[in-house]
PDB file of N, CA and C in Angstrom:
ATOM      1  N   UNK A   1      -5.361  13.572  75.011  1.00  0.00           N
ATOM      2  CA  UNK A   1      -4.398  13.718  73.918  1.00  0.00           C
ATOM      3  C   UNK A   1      -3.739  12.383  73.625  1.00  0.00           C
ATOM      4  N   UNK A   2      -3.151  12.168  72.451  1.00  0.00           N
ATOM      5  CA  UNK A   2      -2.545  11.161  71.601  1.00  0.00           C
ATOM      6  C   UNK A   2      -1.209  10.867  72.323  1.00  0.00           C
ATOM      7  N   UNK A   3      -0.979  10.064  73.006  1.00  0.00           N
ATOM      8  CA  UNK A   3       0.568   9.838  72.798  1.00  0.00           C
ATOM      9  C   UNK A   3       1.337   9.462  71.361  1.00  0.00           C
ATOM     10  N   UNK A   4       3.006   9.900  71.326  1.00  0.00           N
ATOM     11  CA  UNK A   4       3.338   9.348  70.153  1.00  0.00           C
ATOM     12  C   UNK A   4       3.764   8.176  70.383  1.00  0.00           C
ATOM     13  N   UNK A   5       3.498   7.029  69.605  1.00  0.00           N
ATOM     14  CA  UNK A   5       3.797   5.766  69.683  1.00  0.00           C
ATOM     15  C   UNK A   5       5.334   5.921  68.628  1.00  0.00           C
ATOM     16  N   UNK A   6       6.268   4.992  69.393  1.00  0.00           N
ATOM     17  CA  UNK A   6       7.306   4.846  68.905  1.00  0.00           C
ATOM     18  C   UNK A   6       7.289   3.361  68.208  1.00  0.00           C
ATOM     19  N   UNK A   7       7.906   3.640  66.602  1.00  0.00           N
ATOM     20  CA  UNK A   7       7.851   1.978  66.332  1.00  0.00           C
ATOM     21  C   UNK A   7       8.970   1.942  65.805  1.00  0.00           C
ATOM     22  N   UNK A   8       9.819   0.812  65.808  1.00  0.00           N
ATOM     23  CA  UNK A   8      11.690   0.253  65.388  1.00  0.00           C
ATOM     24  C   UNK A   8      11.071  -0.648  63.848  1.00  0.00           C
ATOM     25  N   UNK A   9      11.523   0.112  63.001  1.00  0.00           N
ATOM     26  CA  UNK A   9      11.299  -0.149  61.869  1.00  0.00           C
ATOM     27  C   UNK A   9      12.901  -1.059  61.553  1.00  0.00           C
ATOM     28  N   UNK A  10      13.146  -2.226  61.119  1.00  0.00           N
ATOM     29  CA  UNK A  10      14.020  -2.738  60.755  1.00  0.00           C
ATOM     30  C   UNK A  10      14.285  -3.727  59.024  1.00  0.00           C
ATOM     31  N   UNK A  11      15.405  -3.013  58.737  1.00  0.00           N
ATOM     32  CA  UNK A  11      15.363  -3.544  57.147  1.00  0.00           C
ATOM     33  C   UNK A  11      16.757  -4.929  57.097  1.00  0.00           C
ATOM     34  N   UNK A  12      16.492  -5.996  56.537  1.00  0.00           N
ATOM     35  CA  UNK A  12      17.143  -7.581  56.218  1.00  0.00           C
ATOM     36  C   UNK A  12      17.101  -7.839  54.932  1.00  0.00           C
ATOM     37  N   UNK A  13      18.448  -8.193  54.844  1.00  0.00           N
ATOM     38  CA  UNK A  13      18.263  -8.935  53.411  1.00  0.00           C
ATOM     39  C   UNK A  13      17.750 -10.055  53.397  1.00  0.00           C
ATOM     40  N   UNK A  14      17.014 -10.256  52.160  1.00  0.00           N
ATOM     41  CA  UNK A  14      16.142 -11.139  51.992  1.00  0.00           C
ATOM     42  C   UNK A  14      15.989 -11.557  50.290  1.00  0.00           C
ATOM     43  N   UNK A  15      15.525 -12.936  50.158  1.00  0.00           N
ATOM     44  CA  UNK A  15      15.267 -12.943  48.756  1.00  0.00           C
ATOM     45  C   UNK A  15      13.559 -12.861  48.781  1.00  0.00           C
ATOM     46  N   UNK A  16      13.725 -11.627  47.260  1.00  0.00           N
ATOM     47  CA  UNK A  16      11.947 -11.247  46.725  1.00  0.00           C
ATOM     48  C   UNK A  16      11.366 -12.155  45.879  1.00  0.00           C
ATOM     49  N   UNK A  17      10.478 -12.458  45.873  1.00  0.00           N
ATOM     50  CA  UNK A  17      10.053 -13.301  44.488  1.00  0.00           C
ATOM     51  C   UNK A  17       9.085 -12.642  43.829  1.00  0.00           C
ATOM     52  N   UNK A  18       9.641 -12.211  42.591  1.00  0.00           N
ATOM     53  CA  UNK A  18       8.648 -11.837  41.636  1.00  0.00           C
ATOM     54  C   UNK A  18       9.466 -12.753  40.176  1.00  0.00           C
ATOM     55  N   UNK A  19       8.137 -13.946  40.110  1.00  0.00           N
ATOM     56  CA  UNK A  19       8.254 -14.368  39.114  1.00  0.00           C
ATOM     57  C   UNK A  19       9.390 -14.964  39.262  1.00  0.00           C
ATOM     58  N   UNK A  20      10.521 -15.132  40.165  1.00  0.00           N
ATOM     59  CA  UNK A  20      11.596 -15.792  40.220  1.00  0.00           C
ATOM     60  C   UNK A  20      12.034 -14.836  41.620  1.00  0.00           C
ATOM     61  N   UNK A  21      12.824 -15.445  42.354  1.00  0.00           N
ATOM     62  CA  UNK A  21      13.712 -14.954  43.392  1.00  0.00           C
ATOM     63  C   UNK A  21      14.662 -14.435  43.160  1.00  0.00           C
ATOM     64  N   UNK A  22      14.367 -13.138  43.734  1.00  0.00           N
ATOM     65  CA  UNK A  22      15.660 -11.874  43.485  1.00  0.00           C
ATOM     66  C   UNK A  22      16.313 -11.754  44.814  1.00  0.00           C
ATOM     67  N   UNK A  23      17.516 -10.968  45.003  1.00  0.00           N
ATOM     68  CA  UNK A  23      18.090 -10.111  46.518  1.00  0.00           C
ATOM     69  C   UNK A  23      17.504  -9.194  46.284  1.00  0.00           C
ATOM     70  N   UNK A  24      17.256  -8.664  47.337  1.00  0.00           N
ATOM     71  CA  UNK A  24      16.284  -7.210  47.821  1.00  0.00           C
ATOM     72  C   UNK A  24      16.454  -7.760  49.623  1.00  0.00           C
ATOM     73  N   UNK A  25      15.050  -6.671  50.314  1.00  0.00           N
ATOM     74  CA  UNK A  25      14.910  -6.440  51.137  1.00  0.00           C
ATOM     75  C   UNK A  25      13.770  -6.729  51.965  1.00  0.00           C
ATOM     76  N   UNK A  26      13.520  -7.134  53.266  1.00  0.00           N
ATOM     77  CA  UNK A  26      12.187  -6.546  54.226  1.00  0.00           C
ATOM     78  C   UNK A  26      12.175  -5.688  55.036  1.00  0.00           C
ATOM     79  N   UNK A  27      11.008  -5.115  55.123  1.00  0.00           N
ATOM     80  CA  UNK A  27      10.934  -3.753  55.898  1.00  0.00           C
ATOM     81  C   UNK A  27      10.128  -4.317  56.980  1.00  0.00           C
ATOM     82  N   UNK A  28      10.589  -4.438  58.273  1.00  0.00           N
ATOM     83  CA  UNK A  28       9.472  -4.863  59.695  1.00  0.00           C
ATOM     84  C   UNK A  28       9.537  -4.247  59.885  1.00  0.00           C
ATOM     85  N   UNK A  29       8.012  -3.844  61.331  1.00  0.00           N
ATOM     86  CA  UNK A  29       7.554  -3.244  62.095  1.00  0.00           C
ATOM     87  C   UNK A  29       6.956  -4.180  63.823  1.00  0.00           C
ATOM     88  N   UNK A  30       8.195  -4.372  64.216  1.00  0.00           N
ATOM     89  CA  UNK A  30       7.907  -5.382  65.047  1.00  0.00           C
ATOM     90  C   UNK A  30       8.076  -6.832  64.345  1.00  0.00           C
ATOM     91  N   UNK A  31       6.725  -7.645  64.618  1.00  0.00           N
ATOM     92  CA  UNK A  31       6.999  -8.916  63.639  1.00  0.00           C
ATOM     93  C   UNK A  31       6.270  -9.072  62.276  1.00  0.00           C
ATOM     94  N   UNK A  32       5.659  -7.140  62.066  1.00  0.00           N
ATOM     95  CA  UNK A  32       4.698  -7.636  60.556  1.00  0.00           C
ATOM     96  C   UNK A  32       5.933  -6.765  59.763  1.00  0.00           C
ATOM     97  N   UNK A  33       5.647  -7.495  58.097  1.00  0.00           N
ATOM     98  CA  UNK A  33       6.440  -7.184  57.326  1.00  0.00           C
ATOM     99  C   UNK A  33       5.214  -5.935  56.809  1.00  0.00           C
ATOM    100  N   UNK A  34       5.849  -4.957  56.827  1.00  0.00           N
ATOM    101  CA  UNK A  34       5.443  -3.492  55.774  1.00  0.00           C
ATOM    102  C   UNK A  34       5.895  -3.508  54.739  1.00  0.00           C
ATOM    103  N   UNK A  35       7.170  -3.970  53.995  1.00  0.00           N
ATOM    104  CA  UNK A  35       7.518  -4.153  52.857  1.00  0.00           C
ATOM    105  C   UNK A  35       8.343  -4.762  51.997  1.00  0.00           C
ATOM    106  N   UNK A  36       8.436  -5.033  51.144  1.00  0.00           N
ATOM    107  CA  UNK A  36       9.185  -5.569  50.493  1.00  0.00           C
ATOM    108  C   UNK A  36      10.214  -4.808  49.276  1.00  0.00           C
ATOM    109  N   UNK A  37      11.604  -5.001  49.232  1.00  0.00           N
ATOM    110  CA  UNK A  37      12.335  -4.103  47.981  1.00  0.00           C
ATOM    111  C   UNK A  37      12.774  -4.640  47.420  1.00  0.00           C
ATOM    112  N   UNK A  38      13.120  -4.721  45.945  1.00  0.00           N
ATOM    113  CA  UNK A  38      14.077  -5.769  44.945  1.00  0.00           C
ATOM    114  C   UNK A  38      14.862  -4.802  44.313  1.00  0.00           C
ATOM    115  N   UNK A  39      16.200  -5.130  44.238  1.00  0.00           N
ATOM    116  CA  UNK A  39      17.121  -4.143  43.369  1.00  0.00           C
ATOM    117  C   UNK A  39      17.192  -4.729  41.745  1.00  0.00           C
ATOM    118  N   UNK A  40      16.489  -4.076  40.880  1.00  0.00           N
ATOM    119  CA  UNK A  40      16.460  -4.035  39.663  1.00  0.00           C
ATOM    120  C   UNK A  40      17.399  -3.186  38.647  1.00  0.00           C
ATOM    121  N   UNK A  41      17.677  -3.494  37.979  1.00  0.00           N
ATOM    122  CA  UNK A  41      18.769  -2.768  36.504  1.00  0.00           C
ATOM    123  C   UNK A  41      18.796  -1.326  37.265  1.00  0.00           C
ATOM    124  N   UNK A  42      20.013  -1.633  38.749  1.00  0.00           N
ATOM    125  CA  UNK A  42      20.113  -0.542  39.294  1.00  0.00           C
ATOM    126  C   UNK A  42      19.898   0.495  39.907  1.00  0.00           C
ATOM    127  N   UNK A  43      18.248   0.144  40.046  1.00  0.00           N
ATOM    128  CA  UNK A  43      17.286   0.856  40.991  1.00  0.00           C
ATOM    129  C   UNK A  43      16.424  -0.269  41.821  1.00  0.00           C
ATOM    130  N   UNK A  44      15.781   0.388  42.877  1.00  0.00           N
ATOM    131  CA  UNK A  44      14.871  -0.479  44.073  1.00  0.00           C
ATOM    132  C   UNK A  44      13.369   0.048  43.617  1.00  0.00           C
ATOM    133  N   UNK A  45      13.009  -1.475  43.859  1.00  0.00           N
ATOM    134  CA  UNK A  45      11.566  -1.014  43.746  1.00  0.00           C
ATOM    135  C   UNK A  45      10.652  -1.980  44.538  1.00  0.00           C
ATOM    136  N   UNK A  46       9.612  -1.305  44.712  1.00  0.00           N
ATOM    137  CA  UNK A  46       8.499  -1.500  45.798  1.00  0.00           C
ATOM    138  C   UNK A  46       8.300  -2.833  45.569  1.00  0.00           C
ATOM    139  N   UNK A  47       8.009  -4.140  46.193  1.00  0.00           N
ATOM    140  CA  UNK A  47       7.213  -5.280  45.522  1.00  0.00           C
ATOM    141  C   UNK A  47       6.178  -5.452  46.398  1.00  0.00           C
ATOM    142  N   UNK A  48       4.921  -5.750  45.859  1.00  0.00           N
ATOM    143  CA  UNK A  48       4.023  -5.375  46.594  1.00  0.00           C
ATOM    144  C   UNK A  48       2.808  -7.150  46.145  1.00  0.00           C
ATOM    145  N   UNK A  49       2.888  -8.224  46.759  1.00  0.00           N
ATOM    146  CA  UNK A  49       2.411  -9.376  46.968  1.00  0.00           C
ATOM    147  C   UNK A  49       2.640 -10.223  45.442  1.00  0.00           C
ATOM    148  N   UNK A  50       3.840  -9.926  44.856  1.00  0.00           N
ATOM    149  CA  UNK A  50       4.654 -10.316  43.921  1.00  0.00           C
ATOM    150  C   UNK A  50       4.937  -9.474  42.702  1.00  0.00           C
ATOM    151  N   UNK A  51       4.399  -8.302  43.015  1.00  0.00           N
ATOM    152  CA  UNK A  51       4.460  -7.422  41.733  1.00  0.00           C
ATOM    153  C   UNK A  51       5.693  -6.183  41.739  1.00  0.00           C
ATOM    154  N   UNK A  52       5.945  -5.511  41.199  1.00  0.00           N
ATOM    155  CA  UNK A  52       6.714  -4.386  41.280  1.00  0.00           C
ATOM    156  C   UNK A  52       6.096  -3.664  40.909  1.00  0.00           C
ATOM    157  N   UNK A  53       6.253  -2.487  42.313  1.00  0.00           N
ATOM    158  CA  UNK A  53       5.249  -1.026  41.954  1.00  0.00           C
ATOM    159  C   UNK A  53       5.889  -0.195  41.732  1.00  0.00           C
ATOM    160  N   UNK A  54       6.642   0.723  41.988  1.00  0.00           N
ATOM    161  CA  UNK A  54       7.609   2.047  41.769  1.00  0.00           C
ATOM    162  C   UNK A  54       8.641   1.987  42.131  1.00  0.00           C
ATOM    163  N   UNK A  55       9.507   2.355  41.270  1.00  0.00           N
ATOM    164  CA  UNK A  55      11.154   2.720  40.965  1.00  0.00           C
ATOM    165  C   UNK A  55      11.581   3.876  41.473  1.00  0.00           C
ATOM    166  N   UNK A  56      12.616   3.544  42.847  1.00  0.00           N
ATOM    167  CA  UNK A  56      13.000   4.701  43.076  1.00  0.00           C
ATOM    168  C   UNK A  56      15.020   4.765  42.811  1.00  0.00           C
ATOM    169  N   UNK A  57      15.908   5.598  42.848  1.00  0.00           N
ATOM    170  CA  UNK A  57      16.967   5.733  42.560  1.00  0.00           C
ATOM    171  C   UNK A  57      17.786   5.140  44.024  1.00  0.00           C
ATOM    172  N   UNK A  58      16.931   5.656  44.905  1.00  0.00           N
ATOM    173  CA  UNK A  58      17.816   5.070  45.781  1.00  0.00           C
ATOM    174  C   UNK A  58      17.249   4.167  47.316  1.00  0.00           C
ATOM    175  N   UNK A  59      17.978   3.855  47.906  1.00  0.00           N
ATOM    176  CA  UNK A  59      17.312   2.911  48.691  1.00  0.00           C
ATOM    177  C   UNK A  59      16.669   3.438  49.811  1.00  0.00           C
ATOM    178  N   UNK A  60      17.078   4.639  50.457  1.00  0.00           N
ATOM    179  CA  UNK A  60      16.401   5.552  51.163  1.00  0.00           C
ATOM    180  C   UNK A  60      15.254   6.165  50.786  1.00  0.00           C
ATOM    181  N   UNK A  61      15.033   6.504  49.205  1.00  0.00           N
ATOM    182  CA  UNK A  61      13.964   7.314  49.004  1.00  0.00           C
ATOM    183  C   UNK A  61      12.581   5.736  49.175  1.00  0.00           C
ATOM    184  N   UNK A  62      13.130   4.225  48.549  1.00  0.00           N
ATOM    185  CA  UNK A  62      12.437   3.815  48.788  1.00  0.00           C
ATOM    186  C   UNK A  62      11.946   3.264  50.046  1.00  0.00           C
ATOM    187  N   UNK A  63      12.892   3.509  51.403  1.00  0.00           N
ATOM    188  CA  UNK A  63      12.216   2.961  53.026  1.00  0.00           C
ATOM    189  C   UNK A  63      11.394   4.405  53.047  1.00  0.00           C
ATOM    190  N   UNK A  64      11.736   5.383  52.623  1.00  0.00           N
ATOM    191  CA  UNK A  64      10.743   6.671  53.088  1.00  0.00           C
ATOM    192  C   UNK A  64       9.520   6.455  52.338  1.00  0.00           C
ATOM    193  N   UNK A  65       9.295   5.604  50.792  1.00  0.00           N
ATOM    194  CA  UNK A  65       8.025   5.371  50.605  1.00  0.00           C
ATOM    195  C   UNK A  65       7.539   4.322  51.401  1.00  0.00           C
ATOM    196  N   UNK A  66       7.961   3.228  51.651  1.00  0.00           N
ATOM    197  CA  UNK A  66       7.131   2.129  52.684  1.00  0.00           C
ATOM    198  C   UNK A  66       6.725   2.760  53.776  1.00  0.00           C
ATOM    199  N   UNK A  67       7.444   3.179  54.535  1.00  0.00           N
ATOM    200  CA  UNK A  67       7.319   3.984  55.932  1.00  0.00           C
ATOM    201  C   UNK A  67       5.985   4.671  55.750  1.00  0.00           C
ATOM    202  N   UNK A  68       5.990   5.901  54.678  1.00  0.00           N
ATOM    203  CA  UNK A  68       4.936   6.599  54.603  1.00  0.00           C
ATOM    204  C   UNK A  68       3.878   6.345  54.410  1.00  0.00           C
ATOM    205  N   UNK A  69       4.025   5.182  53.480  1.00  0.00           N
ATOM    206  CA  UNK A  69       2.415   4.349  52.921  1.00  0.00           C
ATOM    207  C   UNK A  69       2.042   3.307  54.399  1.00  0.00           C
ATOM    208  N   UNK A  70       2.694   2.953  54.968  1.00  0.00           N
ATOM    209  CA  UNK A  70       2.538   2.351  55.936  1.00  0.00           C
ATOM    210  C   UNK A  70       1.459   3.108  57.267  1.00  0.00           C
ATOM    211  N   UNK A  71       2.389   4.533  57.867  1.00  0.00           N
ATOM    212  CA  UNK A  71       1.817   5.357  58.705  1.00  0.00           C
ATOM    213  C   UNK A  71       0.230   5.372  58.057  1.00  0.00           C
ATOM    214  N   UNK A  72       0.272   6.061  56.797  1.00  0.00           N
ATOM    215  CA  UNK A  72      -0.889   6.760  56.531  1.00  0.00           C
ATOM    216  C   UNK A  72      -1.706   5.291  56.459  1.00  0.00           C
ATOM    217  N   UNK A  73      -1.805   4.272  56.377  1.00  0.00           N
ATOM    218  CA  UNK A  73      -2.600   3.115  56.296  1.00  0.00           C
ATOM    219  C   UNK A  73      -2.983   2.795  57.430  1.00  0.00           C
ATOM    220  N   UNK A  74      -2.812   3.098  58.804  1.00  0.00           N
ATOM    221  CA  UNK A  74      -2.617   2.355  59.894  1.00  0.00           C
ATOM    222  C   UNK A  74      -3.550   2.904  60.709  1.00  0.00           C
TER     223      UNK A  74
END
């Protein structure tokens, strides 16, 4: 059987660059970055190797999308 592996997911402010350097966020997993967030006209959104992918309302709904896209990738 599988053990469950425990991992310390930790979020830093950070500046994003899309197209210019914004405040937002990183999402680690140890020492790899899983994600990146930029706060836009009031919402967070995914940035994904300089782009912006999906808009979420709040900043939780968006660590629960990194997190998830992360697990299921791994």
């Amino acid at each position: 059987s599988k053990k469950d592996k425990k991992i310390e997911i930790q979020l830093a402010d950070a500046k994003v660059e899309i197209n210019k350097q914004v405040e937002g966020y990183t999402l680690t997993a140890g020492k790899k970055i899983i994600g990146e967030i930029a706060e836009l006209d009031g919402k967070f959104a995914i940035v994904k190797n300089g782009e912006v992918g999906a808009f979420f309302k709040t900043l939780e709904q968006t660590i629960e999308s990194i997190i998830e896209n992360y697990n299921l990738n791994r």
